[in-house]
C-alpha atoms as a PDB file:
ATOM      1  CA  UNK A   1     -81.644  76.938 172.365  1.00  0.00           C
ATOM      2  CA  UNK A   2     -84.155  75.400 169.993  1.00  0.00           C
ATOM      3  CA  UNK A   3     -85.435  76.789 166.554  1.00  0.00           C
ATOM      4  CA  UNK A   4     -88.538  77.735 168.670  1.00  0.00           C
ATOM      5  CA  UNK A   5     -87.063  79.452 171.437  1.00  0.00           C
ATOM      6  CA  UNK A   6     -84.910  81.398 168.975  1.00  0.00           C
ATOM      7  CA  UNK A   7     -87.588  82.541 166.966  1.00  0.00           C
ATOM      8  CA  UNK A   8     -89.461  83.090 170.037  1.00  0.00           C
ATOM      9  CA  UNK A   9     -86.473  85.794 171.275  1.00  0.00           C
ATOM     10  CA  UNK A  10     -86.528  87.034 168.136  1.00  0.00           C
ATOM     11  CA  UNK A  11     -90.097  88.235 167.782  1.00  0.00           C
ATOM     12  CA  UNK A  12     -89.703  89.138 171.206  1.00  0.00           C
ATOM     13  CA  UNK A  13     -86.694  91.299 170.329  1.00  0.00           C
ATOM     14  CA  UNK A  14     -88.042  92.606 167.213  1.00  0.00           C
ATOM     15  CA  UNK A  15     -91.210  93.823 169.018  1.00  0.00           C
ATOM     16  CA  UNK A  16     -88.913  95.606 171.662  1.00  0.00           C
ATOM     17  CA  UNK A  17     -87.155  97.392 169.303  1.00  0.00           C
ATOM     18  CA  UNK A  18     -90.058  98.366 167.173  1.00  0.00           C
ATOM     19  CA  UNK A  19     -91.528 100.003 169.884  1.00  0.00           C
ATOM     20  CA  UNK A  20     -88.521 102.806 170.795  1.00  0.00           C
ATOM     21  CA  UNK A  21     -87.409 105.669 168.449  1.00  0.00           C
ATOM     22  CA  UNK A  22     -83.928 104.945 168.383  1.00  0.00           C
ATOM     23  CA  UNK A  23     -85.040 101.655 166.163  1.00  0.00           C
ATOM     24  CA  UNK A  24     -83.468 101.414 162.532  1.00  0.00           C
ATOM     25  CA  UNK A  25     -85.236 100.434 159.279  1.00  0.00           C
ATOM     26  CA  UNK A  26     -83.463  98.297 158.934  1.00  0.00           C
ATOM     27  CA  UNK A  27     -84.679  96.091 162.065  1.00  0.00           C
ATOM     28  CA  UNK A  28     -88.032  97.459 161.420  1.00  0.00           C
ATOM     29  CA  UNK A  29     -87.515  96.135 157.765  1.00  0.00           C
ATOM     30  CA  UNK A  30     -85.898  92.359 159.549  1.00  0.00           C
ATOM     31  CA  UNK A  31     -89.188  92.051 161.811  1.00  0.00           C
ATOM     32  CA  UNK A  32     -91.803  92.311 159.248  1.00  0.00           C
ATOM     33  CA  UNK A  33     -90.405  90.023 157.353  1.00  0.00           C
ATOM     34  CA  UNK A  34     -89.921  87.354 159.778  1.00  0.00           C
ATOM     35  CA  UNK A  35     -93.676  87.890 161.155  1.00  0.00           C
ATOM     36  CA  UNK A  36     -94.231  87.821 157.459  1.00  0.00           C
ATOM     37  CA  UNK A  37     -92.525  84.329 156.852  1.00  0.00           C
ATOM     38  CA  UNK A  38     -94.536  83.193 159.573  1.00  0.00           C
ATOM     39  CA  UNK A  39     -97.631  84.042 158.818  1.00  0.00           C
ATOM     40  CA  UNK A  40     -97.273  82.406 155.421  1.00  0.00           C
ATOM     41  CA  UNK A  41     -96.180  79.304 157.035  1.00  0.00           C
ATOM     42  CA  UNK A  42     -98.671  79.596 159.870  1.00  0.00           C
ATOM     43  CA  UNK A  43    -101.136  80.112 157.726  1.00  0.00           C
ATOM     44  CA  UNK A  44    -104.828  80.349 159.918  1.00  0.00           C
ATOM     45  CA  UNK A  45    -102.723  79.695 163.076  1.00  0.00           C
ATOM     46  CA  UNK A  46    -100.893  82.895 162.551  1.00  0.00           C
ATOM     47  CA  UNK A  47    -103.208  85.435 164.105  1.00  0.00           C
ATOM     48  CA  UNK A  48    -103.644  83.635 167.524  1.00  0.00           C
ATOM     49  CA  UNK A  49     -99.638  82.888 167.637  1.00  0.00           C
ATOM     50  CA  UNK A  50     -98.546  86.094 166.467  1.00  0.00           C
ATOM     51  CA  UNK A  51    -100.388  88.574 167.816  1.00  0.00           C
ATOM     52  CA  UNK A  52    -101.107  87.063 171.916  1.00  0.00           C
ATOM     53  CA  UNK A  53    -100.681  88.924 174.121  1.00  0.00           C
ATOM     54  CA  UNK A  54     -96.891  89.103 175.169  1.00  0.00           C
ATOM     55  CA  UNK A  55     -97.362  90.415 178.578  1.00  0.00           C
ATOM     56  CA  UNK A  56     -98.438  86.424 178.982  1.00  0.00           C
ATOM     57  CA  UNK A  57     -95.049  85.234 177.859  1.00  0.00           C
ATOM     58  CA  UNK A  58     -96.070  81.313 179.318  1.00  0.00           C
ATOM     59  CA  UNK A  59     -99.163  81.534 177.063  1.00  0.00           C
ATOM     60  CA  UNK A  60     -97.579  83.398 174.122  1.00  0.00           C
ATOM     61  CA  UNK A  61     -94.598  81.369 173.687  1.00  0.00           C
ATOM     62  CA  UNK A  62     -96.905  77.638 174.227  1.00  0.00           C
ATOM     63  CA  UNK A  63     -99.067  78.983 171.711  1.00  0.00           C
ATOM     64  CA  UNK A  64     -96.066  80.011 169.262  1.00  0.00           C
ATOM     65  CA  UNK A  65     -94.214  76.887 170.027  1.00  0.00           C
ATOM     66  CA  UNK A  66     -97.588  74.926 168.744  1.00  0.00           C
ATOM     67  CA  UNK A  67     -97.899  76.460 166.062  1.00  0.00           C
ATOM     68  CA  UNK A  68     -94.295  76.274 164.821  1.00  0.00           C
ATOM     69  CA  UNK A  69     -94.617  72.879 165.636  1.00  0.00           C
ATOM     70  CA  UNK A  70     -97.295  71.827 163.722  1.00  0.00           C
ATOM     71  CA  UNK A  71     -96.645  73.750 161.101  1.00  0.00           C
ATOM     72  CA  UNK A  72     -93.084  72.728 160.473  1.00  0.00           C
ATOM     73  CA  UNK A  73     -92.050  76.327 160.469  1.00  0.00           C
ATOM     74  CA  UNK A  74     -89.632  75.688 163.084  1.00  0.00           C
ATOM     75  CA  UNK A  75     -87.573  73.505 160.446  1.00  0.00           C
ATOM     76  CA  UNK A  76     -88.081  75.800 158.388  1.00  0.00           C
ATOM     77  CA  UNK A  77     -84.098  77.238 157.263  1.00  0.00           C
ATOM     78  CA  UNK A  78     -85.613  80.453 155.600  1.00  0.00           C
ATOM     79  CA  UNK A  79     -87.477  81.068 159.413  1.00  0.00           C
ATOM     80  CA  UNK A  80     -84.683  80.701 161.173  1.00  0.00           C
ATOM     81  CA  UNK A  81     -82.096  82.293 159.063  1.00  0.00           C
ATOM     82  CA  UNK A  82     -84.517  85.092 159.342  1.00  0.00           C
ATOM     83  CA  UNK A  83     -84.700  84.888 163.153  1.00  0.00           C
ATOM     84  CA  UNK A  84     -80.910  84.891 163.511  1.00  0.00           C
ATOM     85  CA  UNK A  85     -80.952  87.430 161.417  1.00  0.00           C
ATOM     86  CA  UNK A  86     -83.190  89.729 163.080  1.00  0.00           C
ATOM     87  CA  UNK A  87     -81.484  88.913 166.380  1.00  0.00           C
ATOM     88  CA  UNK A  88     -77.882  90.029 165.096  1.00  0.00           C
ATOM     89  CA  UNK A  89     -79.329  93.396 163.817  1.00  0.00           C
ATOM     90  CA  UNK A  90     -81.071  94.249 167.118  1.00  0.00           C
ATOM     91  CA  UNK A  91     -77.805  94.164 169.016  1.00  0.00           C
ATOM     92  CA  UNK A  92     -79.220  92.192 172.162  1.00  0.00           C
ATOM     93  CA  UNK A  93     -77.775  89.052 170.915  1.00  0.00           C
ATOM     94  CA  UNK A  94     -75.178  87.389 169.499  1.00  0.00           C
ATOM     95  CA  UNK A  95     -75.844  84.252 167.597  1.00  0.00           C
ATOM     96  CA  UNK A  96     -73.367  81.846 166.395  1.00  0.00           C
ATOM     97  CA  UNK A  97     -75.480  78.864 164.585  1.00  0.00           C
ATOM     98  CA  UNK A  98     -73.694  76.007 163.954  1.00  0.00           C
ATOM     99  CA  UNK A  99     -75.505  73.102 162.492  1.00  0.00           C
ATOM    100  CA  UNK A 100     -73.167  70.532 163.560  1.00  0.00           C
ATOM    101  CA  UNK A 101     -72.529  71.440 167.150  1.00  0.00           C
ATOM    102  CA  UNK A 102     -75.530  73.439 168.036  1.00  0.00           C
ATOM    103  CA  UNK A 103     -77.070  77.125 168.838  1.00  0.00           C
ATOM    104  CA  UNK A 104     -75.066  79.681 170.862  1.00  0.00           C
ATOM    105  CA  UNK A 105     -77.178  82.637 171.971  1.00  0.00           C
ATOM    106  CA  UNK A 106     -75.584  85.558 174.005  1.00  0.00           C
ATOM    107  CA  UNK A 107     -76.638  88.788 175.649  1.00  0.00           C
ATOM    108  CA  UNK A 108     -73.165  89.911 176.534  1.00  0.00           C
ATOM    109  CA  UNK A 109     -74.159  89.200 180.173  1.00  0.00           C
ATOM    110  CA  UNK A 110     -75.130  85.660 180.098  1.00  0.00           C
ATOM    111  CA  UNK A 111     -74.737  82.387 177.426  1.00  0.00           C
ATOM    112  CA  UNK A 112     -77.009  79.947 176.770  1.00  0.00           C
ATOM    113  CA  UNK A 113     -75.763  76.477 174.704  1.00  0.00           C
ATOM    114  CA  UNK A 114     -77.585  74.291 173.231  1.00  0.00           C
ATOM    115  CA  UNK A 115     -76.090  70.582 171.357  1.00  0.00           C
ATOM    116  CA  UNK A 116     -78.026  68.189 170.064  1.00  0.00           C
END
């Protein structure tokens, strides 16, 4: 999984959780920090990344992806610390980063690797 598609899941995953009761603070707390980050780093692109429509994932995520891109704020440690982060405290995921061998991301169902 790249830095992109994890932050990606991890919007995605904040905004899920945001949206039912049973949602902590804390995860609350996680996702407006990381759409925070972003829109620092995004600066003017923020708006039209960050707030798309998600129903449109295809569109969303391209748009995302560009702007992470261009902005660097997919190398960006402190962005995807914060998007591990936030993926770990919504319980969907498991993520075990390594930077040597790669980016592990887990739903207890199914795995996805990916080594660079």
């Amino acid at each position: 999984m790249t830095a992109i598609e994890l932050i990606a899941a991890a919007l995605a995953a904040g905004a899920g959780a945001g949206l039912t009761q049973t949602a902590s603070d804390t995860v609350r707390d996680a996702y407006a920090g990381l759409k925070d980050l972003l829109r620092r780093r995004l600066g003017d692109r923020a708006v039209p990344a960050l707030e798309a429509d998600e129903t449109e994932p295809g569109v969303w995520q391209a748009r995302l992806g560009d702007a992470l891109t261009s902005s660097g704020a997919a190398g960006d440690e402190q962005v995807v610390a914060a998007a591990r982060r936030l993926l770990d405290l919504t319980g969907k995921y498991q993520v075990d980063a390594r930077e040597a061998k790669g980016v592990q991301v887990g739903d207890h169902n199914t795995q996805t690797n990916t080594f660079h």
